[in-house]
PDB file of N, CA and C in Angstrom:
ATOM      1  N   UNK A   1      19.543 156.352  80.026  1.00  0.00           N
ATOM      2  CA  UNK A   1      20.612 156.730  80.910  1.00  0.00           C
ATOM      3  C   UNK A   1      20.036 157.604  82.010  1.00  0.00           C
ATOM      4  N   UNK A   2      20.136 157.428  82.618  1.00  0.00           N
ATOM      5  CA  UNK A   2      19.975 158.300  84.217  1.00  0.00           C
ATOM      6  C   UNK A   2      21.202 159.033  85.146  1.00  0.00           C
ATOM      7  N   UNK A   3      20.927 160.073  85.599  1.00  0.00           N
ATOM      8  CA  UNK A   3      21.928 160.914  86.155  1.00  0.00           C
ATOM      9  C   UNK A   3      22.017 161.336  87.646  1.00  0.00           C
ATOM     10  N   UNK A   4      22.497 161.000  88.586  1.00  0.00           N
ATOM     11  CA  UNK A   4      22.281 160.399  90.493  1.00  0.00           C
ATOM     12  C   UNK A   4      22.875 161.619  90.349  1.00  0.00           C
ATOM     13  N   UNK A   5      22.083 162.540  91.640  1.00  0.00           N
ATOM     14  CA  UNK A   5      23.172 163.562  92.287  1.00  0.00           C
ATOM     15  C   UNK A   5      23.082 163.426  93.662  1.00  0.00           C
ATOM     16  N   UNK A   6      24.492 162.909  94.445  1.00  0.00           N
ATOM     17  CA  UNK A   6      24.166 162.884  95.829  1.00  0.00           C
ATOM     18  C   UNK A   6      24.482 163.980  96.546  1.00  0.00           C
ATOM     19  N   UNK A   7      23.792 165.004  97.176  1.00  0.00           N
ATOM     20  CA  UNK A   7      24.586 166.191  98.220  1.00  0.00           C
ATOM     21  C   UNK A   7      24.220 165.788  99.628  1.00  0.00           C
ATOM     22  N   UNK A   8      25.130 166.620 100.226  1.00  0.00           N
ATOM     23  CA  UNK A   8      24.795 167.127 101.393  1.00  0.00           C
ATOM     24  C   UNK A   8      24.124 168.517 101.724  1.00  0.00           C
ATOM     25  N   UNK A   9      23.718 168.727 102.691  1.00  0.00           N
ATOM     26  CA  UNK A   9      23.011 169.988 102.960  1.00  0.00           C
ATOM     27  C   UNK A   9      22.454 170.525 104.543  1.00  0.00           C
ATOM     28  N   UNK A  10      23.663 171.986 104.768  1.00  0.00           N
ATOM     29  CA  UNK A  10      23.426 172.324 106.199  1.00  0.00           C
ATOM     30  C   UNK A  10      21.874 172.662 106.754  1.00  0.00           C
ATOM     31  N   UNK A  11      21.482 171.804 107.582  1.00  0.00           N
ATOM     32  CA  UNK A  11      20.273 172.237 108.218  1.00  0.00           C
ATOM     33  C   UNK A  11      20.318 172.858 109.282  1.00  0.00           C
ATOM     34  N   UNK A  12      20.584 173.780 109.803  1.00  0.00           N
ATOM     35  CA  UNK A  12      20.964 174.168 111.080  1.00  0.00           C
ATOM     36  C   UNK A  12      22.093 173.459 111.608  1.00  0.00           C
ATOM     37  N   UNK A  13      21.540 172.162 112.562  1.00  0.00           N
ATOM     38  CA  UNK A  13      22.796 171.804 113.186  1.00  0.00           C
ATOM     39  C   UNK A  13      22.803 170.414 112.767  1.00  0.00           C
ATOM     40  N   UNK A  14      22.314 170.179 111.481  1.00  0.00           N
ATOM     41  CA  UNK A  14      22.345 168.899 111.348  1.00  0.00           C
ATOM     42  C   UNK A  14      22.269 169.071 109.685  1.00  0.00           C
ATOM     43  N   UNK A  15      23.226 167.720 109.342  1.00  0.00           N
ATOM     44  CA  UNK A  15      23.466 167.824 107.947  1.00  0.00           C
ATOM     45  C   UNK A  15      22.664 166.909 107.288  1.00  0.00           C
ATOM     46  N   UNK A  16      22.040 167.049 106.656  1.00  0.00           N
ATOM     47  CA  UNK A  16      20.692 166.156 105.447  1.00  0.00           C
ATOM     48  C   UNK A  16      21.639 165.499 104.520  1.00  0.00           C
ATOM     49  N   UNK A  17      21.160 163.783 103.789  1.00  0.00           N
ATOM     50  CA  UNK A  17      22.037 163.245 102.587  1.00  0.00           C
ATOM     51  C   UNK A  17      21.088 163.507 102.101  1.00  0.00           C
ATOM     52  N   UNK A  18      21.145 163.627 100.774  1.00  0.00           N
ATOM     53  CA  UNK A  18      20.135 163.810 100.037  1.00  0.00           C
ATOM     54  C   UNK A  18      20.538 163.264  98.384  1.00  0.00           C
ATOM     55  N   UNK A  19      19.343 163.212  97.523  1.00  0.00           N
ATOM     56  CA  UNK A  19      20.164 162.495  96.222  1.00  0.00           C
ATOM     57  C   UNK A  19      18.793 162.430  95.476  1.00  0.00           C
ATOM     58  N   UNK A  20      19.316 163.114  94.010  1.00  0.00           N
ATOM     59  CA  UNK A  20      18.176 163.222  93.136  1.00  0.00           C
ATOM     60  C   UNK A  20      18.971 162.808  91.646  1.00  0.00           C
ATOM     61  N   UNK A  21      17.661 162.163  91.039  1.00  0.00           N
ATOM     62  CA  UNK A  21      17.658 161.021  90.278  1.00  0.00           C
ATOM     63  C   UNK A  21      17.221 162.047  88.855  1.00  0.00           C
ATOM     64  N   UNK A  22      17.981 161.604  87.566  1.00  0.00           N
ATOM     65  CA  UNK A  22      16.857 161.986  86.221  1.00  0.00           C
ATOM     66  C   UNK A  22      17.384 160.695  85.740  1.00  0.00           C
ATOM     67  N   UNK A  23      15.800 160.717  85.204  1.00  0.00           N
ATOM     68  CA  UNK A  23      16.346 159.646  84.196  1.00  0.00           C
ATOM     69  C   UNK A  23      15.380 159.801  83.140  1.00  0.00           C
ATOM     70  N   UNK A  24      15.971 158.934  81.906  1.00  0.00           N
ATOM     71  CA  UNK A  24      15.691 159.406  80.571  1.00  0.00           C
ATOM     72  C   UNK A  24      16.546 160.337  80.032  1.00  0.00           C
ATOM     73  N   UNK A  25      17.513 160.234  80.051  1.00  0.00           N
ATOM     74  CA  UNK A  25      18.496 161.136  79.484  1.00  0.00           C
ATOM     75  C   UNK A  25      18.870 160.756  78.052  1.00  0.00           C
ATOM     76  N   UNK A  26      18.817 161.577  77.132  1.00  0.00           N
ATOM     77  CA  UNK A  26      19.691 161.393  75.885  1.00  0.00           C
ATOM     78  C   UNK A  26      21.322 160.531  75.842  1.00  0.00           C
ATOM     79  N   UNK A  27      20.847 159.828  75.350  1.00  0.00           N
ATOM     80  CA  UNK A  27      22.399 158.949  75.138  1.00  0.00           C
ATOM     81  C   UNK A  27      23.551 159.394  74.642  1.00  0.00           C
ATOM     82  N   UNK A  28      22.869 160.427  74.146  1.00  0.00           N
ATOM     83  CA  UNK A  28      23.765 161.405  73.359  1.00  0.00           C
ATOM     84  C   UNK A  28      24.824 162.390  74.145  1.00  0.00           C
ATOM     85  N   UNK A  29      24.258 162.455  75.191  1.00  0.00           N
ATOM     86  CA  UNK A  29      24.907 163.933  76.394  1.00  0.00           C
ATOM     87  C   UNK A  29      26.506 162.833  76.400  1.00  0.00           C
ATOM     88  N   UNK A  30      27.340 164.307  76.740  1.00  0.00           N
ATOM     89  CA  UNK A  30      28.484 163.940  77.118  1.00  0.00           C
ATOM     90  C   UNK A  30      28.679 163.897  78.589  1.00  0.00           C
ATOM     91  N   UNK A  31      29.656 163.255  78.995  1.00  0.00           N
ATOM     92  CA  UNK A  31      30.142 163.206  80.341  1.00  0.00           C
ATOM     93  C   UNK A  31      30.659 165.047  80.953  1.00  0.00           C
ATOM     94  N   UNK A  32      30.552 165.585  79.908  1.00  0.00           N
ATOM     95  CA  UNK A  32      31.230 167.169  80.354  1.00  0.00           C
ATOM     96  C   UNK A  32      29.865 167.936  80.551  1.00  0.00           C
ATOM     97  N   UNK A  33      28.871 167.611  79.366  1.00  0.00           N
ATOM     98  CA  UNK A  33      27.119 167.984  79.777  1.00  0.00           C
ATOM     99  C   UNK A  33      26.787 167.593  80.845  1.00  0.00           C
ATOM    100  N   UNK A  34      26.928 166.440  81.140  1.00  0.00           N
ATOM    101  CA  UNK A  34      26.331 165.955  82.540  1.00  0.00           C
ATOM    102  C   UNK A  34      26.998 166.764  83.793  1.00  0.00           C
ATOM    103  N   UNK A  35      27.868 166.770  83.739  1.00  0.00           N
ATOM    104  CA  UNK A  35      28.387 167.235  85.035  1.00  0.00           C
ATOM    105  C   UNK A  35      28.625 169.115  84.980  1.00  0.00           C
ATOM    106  N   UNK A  36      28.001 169.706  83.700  1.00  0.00           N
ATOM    107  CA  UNK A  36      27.563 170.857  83.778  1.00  0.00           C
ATOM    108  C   UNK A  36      26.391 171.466  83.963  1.00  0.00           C
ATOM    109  N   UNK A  37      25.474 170.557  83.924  1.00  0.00           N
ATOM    110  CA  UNK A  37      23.904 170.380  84.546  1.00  0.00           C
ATOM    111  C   UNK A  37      24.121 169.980  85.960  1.00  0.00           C
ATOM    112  N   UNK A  38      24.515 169.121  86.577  1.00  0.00           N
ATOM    113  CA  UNK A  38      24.638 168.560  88.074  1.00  0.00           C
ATOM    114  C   UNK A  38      25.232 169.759  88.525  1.00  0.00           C
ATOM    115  N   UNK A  39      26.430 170.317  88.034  1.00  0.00           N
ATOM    116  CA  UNK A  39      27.034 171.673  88.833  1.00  0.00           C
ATOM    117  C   UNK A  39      25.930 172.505  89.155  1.00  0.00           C
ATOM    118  N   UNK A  40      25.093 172.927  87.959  1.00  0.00           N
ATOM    119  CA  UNK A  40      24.062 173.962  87.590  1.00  0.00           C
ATOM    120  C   UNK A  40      22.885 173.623  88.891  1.00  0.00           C
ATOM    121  N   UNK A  41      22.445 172.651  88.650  1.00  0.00           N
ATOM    122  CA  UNK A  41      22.040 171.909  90.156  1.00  0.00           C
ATOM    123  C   UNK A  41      22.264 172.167  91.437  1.00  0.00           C
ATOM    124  N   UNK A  42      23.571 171.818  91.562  1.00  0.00           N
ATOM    125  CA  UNK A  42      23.581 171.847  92.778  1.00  0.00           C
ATOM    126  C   UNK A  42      24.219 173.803  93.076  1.00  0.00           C
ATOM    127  N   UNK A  43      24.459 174.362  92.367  1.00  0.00           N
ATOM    128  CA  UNK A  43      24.491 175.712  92.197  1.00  0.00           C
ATOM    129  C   UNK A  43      23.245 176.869  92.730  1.00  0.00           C
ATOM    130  N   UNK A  44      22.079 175.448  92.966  1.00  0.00           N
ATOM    131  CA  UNK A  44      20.163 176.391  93.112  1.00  0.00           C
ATOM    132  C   UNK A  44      20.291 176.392  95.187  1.00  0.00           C
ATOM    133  N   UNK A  45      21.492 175.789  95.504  1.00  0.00           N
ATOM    134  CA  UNK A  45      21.227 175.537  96.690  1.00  0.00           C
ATOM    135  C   UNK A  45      22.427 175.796  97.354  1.00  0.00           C
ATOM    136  N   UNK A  46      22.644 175.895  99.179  1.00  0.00           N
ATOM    137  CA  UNK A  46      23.900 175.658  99.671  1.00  0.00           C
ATOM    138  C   UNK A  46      24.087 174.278 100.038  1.00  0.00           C
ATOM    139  N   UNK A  47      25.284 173.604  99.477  1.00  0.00           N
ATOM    140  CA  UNK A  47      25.646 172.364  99.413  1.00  0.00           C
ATOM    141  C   UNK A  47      26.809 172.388 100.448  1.00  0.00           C
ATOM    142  N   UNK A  48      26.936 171.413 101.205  1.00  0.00           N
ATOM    143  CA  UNK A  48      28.089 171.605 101.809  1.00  0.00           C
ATOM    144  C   UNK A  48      28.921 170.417 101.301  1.00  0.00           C
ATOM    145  N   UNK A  49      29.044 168.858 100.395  1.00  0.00           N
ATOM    146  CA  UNK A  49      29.312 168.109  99.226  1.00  0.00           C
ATOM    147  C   UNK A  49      28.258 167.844  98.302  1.00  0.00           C
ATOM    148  N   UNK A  50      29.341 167.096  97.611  1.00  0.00           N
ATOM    149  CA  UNK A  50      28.570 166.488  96.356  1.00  0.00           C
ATOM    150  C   UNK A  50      28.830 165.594  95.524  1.00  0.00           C
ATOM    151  N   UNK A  51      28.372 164.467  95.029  1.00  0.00           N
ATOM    152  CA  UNK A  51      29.056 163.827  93.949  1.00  0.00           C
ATOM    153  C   UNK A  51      27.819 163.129  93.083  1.00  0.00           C
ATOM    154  N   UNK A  52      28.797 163.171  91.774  1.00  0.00           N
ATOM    155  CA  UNK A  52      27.799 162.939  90.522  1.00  0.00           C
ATOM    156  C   UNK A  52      28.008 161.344  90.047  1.00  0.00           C
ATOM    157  N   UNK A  53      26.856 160.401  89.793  1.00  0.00           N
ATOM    158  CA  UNK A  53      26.926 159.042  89.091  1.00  0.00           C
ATOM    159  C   UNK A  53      25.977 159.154  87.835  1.00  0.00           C
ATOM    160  N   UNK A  54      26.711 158.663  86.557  1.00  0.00           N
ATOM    161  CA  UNK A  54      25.766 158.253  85.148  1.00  0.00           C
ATOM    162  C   UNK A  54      25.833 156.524  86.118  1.00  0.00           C
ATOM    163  N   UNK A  55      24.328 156.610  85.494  1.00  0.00           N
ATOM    164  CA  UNK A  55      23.444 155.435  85.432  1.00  0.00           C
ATOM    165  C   UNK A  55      23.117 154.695  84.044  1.00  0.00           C
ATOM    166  N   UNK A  56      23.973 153.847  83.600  1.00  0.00           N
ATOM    167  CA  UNK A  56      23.287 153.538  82.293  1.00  0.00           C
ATOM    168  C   UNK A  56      22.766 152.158  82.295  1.00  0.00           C
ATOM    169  N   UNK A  57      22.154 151.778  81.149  1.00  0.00           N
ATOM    170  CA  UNK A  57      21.455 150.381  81.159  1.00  0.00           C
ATOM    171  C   UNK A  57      22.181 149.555  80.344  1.00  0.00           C
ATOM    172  N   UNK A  58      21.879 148.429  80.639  1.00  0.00           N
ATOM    173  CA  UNK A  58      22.245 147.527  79.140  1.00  0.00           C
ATOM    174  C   UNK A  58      21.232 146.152  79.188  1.00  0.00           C
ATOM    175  N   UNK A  59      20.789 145.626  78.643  1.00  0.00           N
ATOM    176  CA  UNK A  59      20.033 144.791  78.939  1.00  0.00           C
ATOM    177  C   UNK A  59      20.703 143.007  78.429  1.00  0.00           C
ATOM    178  N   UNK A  60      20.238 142.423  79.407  1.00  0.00           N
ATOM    179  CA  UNK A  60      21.079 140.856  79.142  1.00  0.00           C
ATOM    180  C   UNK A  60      20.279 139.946  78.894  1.00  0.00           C
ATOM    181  N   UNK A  61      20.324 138.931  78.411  1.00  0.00           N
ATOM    182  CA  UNK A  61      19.712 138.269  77.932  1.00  0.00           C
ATOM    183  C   UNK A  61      19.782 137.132  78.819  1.00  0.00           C
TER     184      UNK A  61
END
């Protein structure tokens, strides 16, 4: 499972997209873990948005 965080971020006069990836995540994490780590995240910086995507796999045959 993998965990997308997309922000934004004021650069002076210009706003950056930006978007960081984990992956290898425990299958185990809840949807309330995840998005208390991504908060925690995006908490290290000034964000001006944000939004969170689980990435999971499944494989097909």
């Amino acid at each position: 499972m993998k965990l997308r965080i997309k922000f934004e971020v004021n650069k002076g006069q210009e706003v950056k997209k930006l978007s960081r990836t984990f992956s290898n995540l425990d299958k185990a994490l809840t949807n309330e873990e995840l998005k208390n780590f991504a908060n925690a995240y995006i908490a290290l910086s000034e964000v001006e948005s944000y939004s969170f995507e689980k990435i999971t796999e499944e494989k097909i045959n």
